[in-house]
N, C-alpha and C. Protein backbone atom coordinates (compact mmCIF):
# COMPACT_ATOMS: atom_id res chain seq x y z
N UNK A 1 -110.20 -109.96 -172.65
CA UNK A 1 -109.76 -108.80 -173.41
C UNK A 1 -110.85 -107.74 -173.39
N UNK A 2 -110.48 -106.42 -173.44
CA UNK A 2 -111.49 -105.32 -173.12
C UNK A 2 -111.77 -105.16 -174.40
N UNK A 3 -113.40 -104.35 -174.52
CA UNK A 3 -113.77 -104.63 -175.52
C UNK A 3 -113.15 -102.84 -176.53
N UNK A 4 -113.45 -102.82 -177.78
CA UNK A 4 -112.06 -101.86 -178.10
C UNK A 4 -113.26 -101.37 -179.35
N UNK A 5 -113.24 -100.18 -179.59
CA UNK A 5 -113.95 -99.04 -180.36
C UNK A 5 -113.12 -98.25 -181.16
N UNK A 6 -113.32 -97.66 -182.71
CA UNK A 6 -112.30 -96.98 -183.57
C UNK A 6 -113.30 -95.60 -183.26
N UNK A 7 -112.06 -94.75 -183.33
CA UNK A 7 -112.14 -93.10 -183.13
C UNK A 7 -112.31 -92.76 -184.49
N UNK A 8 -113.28 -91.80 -184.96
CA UNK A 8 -113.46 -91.54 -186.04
C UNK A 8 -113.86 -89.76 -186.20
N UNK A 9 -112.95 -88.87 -186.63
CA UNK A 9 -113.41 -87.51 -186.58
C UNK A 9 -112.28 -86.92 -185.56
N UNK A 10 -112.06 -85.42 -185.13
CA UNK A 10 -111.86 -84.90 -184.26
C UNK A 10 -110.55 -84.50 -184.38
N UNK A 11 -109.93 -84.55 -183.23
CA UNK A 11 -108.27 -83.47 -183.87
C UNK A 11 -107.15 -85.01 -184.26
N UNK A 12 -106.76 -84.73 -185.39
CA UNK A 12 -105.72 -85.07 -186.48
C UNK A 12 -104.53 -85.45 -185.05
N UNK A 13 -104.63 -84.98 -184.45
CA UNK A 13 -103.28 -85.63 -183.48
C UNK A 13 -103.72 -85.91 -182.32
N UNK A 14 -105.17 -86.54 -182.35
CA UNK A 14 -105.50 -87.50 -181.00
C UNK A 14 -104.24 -88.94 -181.18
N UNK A 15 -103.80 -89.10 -180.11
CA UNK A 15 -102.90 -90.18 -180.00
C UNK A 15 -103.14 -91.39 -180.43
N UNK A 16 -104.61 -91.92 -179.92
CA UNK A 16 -104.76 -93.41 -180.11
C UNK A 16 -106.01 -93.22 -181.02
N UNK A 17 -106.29 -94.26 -182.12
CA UNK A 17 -107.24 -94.25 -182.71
C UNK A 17 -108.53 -95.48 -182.41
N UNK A 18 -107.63 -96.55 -181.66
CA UNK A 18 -108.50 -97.69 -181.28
C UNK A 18 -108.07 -97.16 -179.91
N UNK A 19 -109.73 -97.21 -179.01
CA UNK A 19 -109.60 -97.15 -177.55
C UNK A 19 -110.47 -98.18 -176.65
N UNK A 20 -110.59 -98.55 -175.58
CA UNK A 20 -111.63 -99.16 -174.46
C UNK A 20 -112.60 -98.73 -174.74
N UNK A 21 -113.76 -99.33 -175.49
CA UNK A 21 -115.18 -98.90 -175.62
C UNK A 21 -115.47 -98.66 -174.13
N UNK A 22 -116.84 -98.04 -174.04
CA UNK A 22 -117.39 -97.40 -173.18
C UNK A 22 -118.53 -98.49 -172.60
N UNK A 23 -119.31 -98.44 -171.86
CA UNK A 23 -120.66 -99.65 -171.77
C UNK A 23 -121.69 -99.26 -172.90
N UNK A 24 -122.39 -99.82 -172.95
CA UNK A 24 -123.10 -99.40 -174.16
C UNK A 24 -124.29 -98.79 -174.08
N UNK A 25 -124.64 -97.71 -174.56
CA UNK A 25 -125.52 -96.69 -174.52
C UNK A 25 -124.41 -95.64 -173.87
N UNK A 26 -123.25 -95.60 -173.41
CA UNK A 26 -122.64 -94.57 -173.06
C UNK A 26 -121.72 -93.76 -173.92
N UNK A 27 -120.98 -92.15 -174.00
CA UNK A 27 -120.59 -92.10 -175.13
C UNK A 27 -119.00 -91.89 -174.48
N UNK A 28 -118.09 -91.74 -175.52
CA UNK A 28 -116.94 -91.48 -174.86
C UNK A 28 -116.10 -90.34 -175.27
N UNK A 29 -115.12 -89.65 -173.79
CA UNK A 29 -114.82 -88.92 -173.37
C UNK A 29 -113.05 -88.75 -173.74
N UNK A 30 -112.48 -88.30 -174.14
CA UNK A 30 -110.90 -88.56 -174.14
C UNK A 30 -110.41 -87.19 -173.84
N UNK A 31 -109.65 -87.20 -172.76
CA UNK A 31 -108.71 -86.13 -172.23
C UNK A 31 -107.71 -85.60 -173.60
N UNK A 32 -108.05 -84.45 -173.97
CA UNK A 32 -106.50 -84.10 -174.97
C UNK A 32 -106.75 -82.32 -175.01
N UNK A 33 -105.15 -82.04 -174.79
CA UNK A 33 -105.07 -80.84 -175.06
C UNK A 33 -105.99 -79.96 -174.21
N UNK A 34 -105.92 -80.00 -173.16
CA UNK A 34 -106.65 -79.22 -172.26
C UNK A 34 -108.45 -78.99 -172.24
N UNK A 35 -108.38 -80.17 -173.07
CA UNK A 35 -110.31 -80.37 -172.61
C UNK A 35 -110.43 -82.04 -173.23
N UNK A 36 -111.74 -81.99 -173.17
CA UNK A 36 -112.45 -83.11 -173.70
C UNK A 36 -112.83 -83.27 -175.18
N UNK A 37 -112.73 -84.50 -175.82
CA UNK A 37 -112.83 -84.57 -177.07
C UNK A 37 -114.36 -85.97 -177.07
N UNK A 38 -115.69 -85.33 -177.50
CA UNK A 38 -116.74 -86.07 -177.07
C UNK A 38 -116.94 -87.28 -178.55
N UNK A 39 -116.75 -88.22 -178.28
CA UNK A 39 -117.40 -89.34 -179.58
C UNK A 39 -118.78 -89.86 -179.38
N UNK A 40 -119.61 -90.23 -180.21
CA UNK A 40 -120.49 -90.83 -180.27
C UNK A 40 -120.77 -92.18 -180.71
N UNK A 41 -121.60 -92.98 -180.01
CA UNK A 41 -121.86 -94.69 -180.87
C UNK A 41 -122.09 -94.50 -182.14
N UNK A 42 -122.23 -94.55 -183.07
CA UNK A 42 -122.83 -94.76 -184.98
C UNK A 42 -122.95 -96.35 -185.10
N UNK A 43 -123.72 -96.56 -186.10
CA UNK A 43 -123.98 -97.89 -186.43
C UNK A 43 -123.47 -98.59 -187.21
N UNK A 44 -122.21 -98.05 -187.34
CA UNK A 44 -121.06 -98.66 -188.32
C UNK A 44 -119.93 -99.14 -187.57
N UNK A 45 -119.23 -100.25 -188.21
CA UNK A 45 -118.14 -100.50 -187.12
C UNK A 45 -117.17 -101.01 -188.58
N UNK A 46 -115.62 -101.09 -187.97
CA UNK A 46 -114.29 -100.96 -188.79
C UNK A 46 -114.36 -102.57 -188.72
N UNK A 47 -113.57 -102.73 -190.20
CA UNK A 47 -112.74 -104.23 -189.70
C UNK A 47 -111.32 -104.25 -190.31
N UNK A 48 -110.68 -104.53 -188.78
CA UNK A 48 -109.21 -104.19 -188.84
C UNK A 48 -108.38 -105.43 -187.82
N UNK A 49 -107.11 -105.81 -188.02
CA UNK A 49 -106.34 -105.75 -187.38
C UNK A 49 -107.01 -106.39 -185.73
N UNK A 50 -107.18 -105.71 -185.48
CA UNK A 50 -108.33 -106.46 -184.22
C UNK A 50 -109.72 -107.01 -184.25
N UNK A 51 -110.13 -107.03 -185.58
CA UNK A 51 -111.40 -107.78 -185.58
C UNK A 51 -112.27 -106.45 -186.22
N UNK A 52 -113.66 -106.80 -185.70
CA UNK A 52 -114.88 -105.83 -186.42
C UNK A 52 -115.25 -105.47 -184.97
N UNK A 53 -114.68 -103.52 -184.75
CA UNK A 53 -114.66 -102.94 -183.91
C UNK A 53 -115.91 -101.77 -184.25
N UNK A 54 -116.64 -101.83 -183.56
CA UNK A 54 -117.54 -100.22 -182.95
C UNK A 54 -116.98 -99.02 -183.69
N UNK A 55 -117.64 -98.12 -184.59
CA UNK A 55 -117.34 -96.36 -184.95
C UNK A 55 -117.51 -95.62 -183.92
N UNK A 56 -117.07 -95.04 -182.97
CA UNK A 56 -117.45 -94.06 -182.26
C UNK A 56 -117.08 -92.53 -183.39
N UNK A 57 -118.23 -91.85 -183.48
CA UNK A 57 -117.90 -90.67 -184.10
C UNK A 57 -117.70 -88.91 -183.74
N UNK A 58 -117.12 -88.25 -183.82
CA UNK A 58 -116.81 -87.17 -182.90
C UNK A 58 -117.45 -86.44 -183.06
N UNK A 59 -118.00 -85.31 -182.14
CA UNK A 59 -119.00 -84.61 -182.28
C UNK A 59 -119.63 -83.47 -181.27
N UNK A 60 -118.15 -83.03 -180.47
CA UNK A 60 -117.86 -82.29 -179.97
C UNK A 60 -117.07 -81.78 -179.27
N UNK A 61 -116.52 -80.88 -178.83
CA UNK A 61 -115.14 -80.72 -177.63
C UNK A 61 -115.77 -79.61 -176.53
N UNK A 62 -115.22 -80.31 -175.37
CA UNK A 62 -115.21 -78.99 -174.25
C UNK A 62 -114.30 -78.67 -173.80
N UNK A 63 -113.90 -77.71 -172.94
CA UNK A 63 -112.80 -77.23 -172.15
C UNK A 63 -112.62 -77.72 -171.03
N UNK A 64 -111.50 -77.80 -170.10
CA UNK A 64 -110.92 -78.58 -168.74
C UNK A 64 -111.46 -77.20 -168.36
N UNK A 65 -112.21 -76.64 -167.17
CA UNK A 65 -112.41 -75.63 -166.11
C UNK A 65 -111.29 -75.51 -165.53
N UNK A 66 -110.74 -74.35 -165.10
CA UNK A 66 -109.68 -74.92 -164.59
C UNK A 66 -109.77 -73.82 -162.47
């Protein structure tokens, strides 16, 4: 099973809130709405439903170049 990270912050109608963590030390990237939505590792993690998952926290957006 892949290992799985909670989304925390960022736009109110990102689709998924649990995603495929990233490797670690890396941060993650999610395609929405015509750019990038950037999360960060934090040292807190959820316990839910799937166990005691990773906070990734949001903490920036860029634009798709087009």
């Amino acid at each position: 099973m892949a290992n799985k990270a909670v989304l925390e912050g960022g736009p109110a109608d990102l689709p998924e809130r649990v995603v495929t963590a990233p490797a670690p030390g890396e941060d993650l990237k999610i395609a929405h709405r015509g750019g990038y939505e950037h999360f960060r590792a934090t040292s807190r993690f959820h316990e839910g439903p799937q166990g005691r998952l990773p906070v990734f926290e949001w903490w920036e957006r860029t634009e798709i170049a087009e």
